[in-house]
N, C-alpha and C. Protein backbone atom coordinates (compact mmCIF):
# COMPACT_ATOMS: atom_id res chain seq x y z
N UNK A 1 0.82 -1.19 0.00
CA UNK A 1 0.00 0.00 0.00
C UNK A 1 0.86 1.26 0.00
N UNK A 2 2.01 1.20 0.84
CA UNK A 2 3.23 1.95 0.75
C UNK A 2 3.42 2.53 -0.64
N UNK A 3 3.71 1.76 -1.41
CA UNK A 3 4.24 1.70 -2.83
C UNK A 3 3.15 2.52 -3.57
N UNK A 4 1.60 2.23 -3.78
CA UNK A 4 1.06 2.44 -3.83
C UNK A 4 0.44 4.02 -4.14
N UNK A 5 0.65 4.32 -2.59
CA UNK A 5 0.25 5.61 -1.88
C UNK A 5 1.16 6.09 -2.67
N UNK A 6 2.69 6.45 -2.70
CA UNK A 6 3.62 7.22 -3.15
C UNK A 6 3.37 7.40 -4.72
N UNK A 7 2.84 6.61 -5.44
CA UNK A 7 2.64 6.27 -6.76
C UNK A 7 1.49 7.45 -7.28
N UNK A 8 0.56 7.10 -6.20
CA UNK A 8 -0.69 8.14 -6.54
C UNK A 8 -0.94 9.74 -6.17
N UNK A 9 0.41 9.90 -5.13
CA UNK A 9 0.71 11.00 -4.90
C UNK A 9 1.98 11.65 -5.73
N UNK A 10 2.48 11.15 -6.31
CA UNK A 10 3.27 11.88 -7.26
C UNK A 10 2.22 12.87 -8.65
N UNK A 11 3.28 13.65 -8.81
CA UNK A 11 2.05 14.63 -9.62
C UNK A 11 2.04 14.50 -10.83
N UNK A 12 0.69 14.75 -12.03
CA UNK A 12 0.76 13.97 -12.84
C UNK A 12 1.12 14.75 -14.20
N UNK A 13 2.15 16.11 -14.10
CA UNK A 13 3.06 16.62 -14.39
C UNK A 13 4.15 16.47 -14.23
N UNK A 14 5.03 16.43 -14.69
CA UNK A 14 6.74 16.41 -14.51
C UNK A 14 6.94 17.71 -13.93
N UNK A 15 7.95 17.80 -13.16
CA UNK A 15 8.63 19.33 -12.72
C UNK A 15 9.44 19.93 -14.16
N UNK A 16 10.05 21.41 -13.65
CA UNK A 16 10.89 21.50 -14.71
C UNK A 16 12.45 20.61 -14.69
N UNK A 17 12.56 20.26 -13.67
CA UNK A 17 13.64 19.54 -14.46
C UNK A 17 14.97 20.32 -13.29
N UNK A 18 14.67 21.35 -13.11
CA UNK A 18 15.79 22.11 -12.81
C UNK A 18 17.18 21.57 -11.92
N UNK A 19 16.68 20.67 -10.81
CA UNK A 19 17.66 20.00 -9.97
C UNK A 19 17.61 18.87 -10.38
N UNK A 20 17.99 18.66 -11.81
CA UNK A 20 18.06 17.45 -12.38
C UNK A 20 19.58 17.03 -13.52
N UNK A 21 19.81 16.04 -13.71
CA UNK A 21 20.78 16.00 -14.60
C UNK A 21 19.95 16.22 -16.12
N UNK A 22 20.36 17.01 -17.11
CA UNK A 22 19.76 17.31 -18.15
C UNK A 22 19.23 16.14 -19.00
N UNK A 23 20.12 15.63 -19.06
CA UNK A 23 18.86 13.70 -19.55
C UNK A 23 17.87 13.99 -19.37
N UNK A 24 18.15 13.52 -17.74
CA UNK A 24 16.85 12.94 -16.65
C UNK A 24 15.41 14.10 -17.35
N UNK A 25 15.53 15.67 -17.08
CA UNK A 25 14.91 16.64 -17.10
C UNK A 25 14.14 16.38 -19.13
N UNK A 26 15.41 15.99 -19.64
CA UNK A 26 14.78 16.01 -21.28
C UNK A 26 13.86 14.67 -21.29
N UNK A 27 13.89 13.59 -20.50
CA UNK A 27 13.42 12.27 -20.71
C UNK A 27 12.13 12.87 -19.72
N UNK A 28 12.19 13.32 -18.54
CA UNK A 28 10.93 13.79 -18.42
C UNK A 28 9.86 14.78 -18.91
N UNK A 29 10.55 16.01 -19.60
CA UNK A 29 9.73 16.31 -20.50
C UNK A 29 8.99 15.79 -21.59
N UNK A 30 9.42 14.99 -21.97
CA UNK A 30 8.71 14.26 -23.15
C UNK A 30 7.52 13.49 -22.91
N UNK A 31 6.31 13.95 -23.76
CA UNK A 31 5.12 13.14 -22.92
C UNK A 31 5.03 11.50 -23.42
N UNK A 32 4.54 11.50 -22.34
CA UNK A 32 4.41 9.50 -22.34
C UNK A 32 3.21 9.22 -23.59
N UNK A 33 3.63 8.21 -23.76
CA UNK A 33 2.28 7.93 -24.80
C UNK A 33 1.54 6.46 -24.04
N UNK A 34 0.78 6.03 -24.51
CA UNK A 34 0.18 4.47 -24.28
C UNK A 34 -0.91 4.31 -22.67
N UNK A 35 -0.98 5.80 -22.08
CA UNK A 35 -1.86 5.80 -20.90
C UNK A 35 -3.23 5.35 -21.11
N UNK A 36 -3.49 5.53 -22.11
CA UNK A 36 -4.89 5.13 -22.76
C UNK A 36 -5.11 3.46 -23.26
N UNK A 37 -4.15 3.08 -22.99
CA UNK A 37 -4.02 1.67 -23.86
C UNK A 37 -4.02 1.21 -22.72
N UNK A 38 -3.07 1.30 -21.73
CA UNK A 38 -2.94 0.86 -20.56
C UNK A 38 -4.25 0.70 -19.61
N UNK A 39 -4.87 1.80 -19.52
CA UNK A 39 -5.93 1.80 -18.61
C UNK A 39 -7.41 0.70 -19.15
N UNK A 40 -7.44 0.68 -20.62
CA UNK A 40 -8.21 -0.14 -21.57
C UNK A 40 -7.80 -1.72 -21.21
N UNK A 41 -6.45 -1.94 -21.30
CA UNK A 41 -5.83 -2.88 -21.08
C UNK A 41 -6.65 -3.80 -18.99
N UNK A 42 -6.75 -2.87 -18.34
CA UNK A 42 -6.77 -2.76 -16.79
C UNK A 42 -7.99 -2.81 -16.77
N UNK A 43 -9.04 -2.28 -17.68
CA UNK A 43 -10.57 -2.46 -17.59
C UNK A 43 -10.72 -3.89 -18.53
N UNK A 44 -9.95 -4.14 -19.58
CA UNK A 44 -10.56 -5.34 -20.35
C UNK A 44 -10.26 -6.61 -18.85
N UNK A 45 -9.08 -6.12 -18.36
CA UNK A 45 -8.90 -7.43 -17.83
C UNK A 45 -9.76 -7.98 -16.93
N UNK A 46 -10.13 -6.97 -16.20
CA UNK A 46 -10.99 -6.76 -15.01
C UNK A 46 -12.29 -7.45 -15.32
N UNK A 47 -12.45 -7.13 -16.46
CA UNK A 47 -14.27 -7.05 -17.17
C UNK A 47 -13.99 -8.64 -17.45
N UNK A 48 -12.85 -9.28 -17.93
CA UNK A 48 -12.82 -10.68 -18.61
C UNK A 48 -12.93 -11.66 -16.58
N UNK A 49 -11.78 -10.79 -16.19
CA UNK A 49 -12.02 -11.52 -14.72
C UNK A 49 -13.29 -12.24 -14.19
N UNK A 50 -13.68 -10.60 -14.05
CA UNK A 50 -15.49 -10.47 -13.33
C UNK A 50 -16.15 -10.93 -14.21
N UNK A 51 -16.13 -11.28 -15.02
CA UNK A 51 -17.28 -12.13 -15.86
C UNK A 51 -17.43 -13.62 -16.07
N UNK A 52 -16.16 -13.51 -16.06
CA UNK A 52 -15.31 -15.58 -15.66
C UNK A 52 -16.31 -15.97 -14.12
N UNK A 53 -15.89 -15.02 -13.58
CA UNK A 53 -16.23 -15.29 -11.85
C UNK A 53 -17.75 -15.29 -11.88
N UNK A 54 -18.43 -14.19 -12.41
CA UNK A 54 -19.90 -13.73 -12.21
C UNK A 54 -20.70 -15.65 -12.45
N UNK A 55 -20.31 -15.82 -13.81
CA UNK A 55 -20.69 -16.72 -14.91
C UNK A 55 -20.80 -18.17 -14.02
N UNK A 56 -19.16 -18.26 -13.77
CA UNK A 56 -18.66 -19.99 -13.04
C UNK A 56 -20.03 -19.58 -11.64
N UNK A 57 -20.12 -18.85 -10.96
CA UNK A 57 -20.31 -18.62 -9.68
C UNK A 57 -22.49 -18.97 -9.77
N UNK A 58 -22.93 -18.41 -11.20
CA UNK A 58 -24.15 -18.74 -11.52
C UNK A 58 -24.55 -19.92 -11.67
N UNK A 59 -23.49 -20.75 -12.48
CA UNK A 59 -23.45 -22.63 -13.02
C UNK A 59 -23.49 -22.97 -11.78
N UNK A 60 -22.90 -22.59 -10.49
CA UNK A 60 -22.59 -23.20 -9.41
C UNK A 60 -23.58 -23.44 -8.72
N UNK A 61 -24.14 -22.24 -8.42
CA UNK A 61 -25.04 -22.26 -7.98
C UNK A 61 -26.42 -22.91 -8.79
N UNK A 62 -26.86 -22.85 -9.75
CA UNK A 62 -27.54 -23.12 -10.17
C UNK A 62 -27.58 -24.99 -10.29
N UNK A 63 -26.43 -25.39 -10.71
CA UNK A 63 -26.43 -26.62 -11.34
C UNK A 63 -25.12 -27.51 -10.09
N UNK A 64 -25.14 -26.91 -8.83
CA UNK A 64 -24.07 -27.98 -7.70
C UNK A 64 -24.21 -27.64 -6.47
N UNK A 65 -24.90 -26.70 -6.10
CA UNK A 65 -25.32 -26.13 -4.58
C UNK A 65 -25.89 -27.77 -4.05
N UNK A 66 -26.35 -28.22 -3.11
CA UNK A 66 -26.86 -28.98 -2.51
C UNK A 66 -26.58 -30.52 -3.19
N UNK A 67 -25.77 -30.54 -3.93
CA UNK A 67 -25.26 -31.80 -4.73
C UNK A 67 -24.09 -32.41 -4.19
N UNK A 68 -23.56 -33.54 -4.24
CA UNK A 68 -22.68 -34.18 -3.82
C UNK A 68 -21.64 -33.61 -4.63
N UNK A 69 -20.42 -33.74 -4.26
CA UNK A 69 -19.31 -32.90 -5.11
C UNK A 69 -19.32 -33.64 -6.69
N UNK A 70 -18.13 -33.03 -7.44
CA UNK A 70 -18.06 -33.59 -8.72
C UNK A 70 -16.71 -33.75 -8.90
N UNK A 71 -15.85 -35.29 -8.75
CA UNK A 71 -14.68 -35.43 -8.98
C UNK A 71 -13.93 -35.09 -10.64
N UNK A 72 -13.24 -34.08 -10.73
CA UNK A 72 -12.60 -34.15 -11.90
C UNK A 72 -11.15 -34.28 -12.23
N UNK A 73 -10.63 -34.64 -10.98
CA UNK A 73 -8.97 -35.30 -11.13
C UNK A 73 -8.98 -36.26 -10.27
N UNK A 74 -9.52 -37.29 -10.02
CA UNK A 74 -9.59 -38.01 -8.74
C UNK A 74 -10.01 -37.84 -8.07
N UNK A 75 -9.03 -37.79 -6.68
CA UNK A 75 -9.16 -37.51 -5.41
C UNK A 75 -8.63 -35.82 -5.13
N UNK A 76 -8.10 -35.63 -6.41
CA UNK A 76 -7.14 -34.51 -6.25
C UNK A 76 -7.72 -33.18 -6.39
N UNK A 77 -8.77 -33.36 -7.27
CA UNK A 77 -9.57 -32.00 -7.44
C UNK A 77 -10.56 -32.43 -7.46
N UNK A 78 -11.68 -31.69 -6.63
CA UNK A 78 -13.51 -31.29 -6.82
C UNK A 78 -13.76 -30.23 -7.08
N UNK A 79 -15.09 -30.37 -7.76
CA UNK A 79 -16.30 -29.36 -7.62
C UNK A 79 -16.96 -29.43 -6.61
N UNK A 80 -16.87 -28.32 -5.06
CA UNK A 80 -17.52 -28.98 -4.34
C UNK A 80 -18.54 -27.49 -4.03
N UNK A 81 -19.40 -26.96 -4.05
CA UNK A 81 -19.81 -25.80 -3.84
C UNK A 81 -20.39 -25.71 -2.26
N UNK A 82 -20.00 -24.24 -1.79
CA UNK A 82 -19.80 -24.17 -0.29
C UNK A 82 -20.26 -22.71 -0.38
N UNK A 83 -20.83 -21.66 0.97
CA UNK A 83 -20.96 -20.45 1.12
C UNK A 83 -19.97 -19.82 2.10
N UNK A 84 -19.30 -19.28 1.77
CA UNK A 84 -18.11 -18.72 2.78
C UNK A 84 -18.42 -17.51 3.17
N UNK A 85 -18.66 -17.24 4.43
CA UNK A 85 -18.80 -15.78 5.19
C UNK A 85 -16.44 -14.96 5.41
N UNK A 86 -16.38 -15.80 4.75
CA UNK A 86 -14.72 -15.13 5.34
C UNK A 86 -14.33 -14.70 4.38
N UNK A 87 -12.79 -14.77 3.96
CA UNK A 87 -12.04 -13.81 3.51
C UNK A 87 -11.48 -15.27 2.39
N UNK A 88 -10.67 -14.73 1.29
CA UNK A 88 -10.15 -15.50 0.63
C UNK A 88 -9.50 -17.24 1.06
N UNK A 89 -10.10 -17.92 0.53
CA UNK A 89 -9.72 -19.32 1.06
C UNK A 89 -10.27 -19.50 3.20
N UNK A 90 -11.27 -19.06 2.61
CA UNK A 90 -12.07 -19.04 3.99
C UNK A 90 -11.54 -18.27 5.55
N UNK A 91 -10.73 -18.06 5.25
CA UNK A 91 -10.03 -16.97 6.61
C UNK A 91 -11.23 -16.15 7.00
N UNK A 92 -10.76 -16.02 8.92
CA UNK A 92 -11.65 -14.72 9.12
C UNK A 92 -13.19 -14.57 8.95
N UNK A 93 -13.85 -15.79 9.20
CA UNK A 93 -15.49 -15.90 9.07
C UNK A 93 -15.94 -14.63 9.42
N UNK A 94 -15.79 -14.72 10.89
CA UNK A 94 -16.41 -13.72 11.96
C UNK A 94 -16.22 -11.92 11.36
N UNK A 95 -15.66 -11.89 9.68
CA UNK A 95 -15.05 -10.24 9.99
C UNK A 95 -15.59 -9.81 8.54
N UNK A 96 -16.87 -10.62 8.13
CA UNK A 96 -17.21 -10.44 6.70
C UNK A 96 -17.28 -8.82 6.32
N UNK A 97 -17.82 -7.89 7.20
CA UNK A 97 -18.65 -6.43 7.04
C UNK A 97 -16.85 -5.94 6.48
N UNK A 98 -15.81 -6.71 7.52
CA UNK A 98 -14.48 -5.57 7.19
C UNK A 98 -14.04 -6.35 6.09
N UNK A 99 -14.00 -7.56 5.63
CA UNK A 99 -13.39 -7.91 4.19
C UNK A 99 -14.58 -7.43 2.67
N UNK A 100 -15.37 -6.98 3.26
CA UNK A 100 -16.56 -6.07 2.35
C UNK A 100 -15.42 -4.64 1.70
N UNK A 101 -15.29 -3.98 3.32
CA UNK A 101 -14.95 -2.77 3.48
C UNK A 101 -13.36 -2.67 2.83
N UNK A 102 -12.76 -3.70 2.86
CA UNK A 102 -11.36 -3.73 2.51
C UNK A 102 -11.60 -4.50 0.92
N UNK A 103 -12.36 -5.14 0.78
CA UNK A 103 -12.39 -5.09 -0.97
C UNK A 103 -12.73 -3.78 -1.62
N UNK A 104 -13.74 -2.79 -1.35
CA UNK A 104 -14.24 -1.46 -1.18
C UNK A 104 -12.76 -0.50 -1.46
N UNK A 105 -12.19 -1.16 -0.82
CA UNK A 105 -11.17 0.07 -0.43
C UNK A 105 -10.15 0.01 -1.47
N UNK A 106 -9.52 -1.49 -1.92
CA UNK A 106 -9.29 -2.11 -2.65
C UNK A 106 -9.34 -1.65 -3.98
N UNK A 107 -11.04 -1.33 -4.57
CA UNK A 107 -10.97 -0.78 -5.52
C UNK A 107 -10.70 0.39 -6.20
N UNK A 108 -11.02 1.15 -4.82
CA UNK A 108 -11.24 2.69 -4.94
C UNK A 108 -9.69 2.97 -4.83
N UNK A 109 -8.28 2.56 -4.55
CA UNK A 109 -6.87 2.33 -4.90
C UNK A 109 -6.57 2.22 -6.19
N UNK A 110 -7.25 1.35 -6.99
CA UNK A 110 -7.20 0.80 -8.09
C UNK A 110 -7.83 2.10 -9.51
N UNK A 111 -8.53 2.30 -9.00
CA UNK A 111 -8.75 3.51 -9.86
C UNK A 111 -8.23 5.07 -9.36
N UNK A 112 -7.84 5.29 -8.43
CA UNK A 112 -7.11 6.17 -8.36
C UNK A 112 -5.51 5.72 -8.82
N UNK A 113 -4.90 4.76 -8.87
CA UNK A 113 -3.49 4.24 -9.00
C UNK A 113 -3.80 4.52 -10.72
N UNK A 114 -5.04 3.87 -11.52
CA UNK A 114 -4.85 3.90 -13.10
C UNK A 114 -4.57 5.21 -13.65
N UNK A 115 -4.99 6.27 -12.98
CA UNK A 115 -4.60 7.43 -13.28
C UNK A 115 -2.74 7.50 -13.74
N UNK A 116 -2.14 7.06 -13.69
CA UNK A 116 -0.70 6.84 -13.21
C UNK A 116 -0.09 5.95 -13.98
N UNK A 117 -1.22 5.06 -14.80
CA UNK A 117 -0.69 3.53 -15.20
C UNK A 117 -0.17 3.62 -16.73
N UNK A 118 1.21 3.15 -16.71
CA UNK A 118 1.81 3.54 -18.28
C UNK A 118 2.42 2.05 -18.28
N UNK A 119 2.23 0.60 -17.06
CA UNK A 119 3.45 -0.29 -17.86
C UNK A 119 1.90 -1.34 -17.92
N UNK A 120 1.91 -2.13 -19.00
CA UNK A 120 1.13 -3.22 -19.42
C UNK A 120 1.15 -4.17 -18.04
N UNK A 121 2.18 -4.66 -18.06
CA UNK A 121 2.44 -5.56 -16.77
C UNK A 121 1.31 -5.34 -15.82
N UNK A 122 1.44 -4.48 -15.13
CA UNK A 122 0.50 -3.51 -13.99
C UNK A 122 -0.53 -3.37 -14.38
N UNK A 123 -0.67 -2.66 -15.56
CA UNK A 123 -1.96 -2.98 -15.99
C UNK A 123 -2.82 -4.47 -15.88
N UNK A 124 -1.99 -5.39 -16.25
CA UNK A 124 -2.62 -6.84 -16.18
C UNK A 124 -3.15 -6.87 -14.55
N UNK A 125 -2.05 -6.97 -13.81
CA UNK A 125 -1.79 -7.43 -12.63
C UNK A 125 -3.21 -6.75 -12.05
N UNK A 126 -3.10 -5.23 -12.10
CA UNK A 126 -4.44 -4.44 -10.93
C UNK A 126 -5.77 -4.86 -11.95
N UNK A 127 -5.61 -5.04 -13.34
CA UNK A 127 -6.65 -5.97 -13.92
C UNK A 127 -7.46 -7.17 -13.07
N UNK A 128 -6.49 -8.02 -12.84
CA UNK A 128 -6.73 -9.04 -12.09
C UNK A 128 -7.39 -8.78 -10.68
N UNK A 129 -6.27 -7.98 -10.00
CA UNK A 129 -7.42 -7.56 -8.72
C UNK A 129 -8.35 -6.52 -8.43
N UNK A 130 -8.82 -5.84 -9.70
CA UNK A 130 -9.74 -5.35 -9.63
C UNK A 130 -11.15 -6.23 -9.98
N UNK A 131 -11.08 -7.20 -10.99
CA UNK A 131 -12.14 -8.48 -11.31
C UNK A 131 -12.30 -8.93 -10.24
N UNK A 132 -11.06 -9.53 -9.68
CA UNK A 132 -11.53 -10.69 -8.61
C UNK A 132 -11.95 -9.75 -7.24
N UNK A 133 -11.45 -8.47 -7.21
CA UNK A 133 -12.11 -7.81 -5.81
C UNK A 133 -13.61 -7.76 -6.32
N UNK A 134 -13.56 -7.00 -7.72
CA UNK A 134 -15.55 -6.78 -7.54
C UNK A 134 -16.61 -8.22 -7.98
N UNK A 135 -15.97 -9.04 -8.08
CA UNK A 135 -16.34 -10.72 -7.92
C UNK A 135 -17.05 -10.92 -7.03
N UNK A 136 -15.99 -10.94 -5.89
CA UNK A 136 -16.16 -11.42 -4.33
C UNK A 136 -17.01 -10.08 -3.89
N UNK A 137 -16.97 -8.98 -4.22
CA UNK A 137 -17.85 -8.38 -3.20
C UNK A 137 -19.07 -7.80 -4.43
N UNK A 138 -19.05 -8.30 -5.03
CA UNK A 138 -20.83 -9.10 -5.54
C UNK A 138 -21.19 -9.76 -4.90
N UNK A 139 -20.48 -11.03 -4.44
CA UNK A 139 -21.31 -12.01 -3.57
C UNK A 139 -21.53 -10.73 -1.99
N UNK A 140 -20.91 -10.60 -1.91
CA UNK A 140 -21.06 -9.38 -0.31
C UNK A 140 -21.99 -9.03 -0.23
N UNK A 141 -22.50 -8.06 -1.63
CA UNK A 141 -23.77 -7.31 -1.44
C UNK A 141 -24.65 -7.86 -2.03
N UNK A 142 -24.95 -8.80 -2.66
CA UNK A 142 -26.26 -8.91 -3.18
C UNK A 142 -26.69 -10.29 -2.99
N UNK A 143 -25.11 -11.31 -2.13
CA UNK A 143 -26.00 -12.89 -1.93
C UNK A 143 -26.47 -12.63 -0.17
N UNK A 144 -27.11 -13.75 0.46
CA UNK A 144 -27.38 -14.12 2.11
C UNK A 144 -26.51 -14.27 2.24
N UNK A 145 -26.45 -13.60 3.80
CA UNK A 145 -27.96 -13.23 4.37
C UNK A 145 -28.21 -11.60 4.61
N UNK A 146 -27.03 -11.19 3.60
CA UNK A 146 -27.76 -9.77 3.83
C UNK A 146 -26.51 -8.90 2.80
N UNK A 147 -26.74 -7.59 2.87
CA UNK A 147 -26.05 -6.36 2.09
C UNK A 147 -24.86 -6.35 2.58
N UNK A 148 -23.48 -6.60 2.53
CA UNK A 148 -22.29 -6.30 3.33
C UNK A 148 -21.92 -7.42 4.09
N UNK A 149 -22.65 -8.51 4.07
CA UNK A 149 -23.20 -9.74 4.71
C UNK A 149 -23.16 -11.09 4.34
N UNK A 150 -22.85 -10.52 2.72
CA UNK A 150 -23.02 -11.97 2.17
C UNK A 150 -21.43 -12.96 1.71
N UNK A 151 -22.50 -14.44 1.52
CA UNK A 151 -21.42 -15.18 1.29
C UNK A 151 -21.13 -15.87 -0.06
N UNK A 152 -19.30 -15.77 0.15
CA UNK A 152 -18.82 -15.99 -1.38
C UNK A 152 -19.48 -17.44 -1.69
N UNK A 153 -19.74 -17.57 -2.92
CA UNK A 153 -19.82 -18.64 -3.73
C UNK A 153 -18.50 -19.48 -4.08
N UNK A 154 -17.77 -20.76 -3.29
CA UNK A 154 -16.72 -20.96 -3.56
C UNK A 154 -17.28 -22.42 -4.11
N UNK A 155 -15.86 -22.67 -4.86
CA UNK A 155 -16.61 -24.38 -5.66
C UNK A 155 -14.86 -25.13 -5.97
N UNK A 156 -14.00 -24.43 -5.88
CA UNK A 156 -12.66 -25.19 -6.63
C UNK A 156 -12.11 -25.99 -5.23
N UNK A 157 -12.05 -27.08 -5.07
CA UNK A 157 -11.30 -27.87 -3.86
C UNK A 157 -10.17 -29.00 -4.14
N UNK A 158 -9.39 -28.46 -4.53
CA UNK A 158 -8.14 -29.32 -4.69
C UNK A 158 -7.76 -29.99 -2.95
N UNK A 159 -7.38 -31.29 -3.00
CA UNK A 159 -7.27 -32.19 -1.89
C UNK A 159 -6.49 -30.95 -1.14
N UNK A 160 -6.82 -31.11 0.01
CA UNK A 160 -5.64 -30.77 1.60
C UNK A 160 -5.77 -29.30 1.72
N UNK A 161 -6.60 -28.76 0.56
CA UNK A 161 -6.40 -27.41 0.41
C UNK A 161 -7.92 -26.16 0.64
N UNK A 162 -7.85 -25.22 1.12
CA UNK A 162 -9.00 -24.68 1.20
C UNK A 162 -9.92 -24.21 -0.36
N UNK A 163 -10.94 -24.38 -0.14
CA UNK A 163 -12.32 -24.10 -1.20
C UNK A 163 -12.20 -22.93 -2.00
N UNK A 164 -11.68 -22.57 -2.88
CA UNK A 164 -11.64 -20.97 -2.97
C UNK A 164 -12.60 -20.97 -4.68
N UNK A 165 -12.46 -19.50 -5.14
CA UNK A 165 -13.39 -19.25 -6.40
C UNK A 165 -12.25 -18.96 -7.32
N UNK A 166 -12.96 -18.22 -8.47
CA UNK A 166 -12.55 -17.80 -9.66
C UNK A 166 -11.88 -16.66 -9.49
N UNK A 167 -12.97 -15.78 -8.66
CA UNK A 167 -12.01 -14.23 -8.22
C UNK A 167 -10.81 -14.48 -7.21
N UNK A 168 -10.73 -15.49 -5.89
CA UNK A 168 -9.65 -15.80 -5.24
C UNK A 168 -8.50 -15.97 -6.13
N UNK A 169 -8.77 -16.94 -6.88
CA UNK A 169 -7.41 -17.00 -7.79
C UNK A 169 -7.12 -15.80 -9.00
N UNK A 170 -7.94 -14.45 -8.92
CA UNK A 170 -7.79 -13.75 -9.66
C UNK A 170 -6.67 -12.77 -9.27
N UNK A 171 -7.45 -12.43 -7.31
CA UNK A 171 -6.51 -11.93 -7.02
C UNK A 171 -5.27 -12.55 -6.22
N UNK A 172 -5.37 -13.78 -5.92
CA UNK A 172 -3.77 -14.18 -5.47
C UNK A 172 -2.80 -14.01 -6.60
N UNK A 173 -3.04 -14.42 -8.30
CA UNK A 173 -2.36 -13.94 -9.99
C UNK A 173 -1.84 -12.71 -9.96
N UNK A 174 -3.24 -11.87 -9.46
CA UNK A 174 -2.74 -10.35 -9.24
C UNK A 174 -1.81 -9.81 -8.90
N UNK A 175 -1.91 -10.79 -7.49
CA UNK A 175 -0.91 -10.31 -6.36
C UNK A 175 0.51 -10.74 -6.57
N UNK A 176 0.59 -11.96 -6.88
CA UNK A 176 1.89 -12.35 -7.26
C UNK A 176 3.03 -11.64 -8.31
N UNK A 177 1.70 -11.18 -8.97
CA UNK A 177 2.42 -10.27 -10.47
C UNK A 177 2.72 -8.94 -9.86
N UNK A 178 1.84 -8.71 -9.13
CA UNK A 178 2.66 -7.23 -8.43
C UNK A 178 4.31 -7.31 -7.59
N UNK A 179 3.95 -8.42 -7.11
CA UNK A 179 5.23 -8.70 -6.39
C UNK A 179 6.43 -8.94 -6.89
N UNK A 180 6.26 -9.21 -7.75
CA UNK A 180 7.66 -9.80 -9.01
C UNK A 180 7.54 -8.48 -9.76
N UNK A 181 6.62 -7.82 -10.00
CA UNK A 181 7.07 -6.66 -10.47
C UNK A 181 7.75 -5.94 -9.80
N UNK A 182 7.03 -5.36 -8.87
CA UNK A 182 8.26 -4.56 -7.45
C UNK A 182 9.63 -4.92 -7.33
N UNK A 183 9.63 -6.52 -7.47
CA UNK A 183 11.33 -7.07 -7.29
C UNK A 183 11.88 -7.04 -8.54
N UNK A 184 11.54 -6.66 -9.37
CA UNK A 184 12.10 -6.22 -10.55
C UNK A 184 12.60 -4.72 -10.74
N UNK A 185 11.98 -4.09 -9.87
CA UNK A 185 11.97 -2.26 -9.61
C UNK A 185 10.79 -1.62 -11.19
N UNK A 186 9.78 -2.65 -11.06
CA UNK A 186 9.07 -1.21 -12.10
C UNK A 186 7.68 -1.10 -11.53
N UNK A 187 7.98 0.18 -11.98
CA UNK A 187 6.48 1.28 -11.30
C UNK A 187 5.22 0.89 -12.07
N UNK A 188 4.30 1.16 -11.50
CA UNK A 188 2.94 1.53 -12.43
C UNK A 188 3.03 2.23 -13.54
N UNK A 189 4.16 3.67 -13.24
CA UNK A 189 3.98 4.31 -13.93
C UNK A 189 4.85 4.35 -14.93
N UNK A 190 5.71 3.29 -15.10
CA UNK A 190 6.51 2.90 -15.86
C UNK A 190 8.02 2.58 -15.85
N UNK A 191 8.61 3.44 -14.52
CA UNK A 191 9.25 4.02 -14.63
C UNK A 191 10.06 2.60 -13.98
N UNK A 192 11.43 2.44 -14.20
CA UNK A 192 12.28 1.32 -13.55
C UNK A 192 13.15 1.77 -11.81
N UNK A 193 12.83 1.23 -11.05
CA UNK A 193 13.83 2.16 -9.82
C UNK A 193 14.68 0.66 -9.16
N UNK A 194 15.61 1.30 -8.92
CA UNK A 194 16.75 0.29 -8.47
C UNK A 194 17.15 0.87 -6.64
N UNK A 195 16.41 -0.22 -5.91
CA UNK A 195 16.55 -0.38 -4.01
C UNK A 195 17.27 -0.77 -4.02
């Protein structure tokens, strides 16, 4: 969030340059191109996410709620459909109203950060967790037992492992890709920095 914050508070002008090495100052004057592609890029993904999720999460319900699971690797993977009041891979039952409030928050990051967004990468990545955040908090507000209240639709159960959905694995993809980006040193906004 660190990273983040600093990203969205930088201004979305260049300075003049003045306490700069003249490069640096000529490479920042020059306007960026591809912000528009990028942000297109961050809504297609999102829209392909949340629609994967919306879709699987309807079949589920519709055609495996109250059904015995459905083996499709053995023992190793089910279809098993479940209602989860918690947080990704069932964490945290008891704290649904604040994993509402923190997907919420989640997004409203995400579109203030696109303002900013010039590398594809990033683009993919907050793609991803912007789908799979407004996924999961579809189920929040509009499944039982209530507005802010409700529970995810989960169905993927690989053996030994917790129940999770389409959007869970949208945004753990997300997340991972952010992280390897950072350890790579590149910004949202394009830019490469070396820690």
């Amino acid at each position: 969030m660190a990273e983040a914050e600093r990203i969205i508070n930088t201004p979305d002008t260049p300075d003049d340059g003045a306490d700069q090495a003249p490069e640096q100052a000529r490479d920042q004057a020059q306007p960026r191109t591809g912000r528009g592609r990028r942000i297109a890029v961050l809504f297609a993904v999102a829209a392909f996410a949340y629609a994967l999720d919306l879709i699987s999460k309807t079949l589920v319900v519709a055609k495996l709620e109250g059904r015995a699971p459905i083996k499709l690797v053995g023992d190793l993977l089910e279809l098993h459909a479940i209602r989860n009041p918690g947080a990704a891979f069932g964490f945290g039952a008891a704290f649904t109203v604040i994993f509402t409030l923190i997907a919420a928050a989640v997004i409203v990051v995400i579109m203030r950060l696109a303002r900013k967004l010039y590398s594809f990468p990033w683009a993919v990545a907050l793609g991803l967790l912007l789908g799979g955040a407004l996924g999961n908090l579809t189920d929040r507000i509009f499944r039982a037992p209530g507005v802010f209240e409700g529970q995810v639709v989960d169905f993927i159960a690989p053996k030994g492992f917790a129940i999770f959905n389409l959007a869970d694995s949208a945004i753990v993809c997300g997340g991972i890709l952010i992280v390897l980006l950072s350890f790579r040193g590149l910004d949202p906004d394009g830019t490469v920095h070396k820690d």
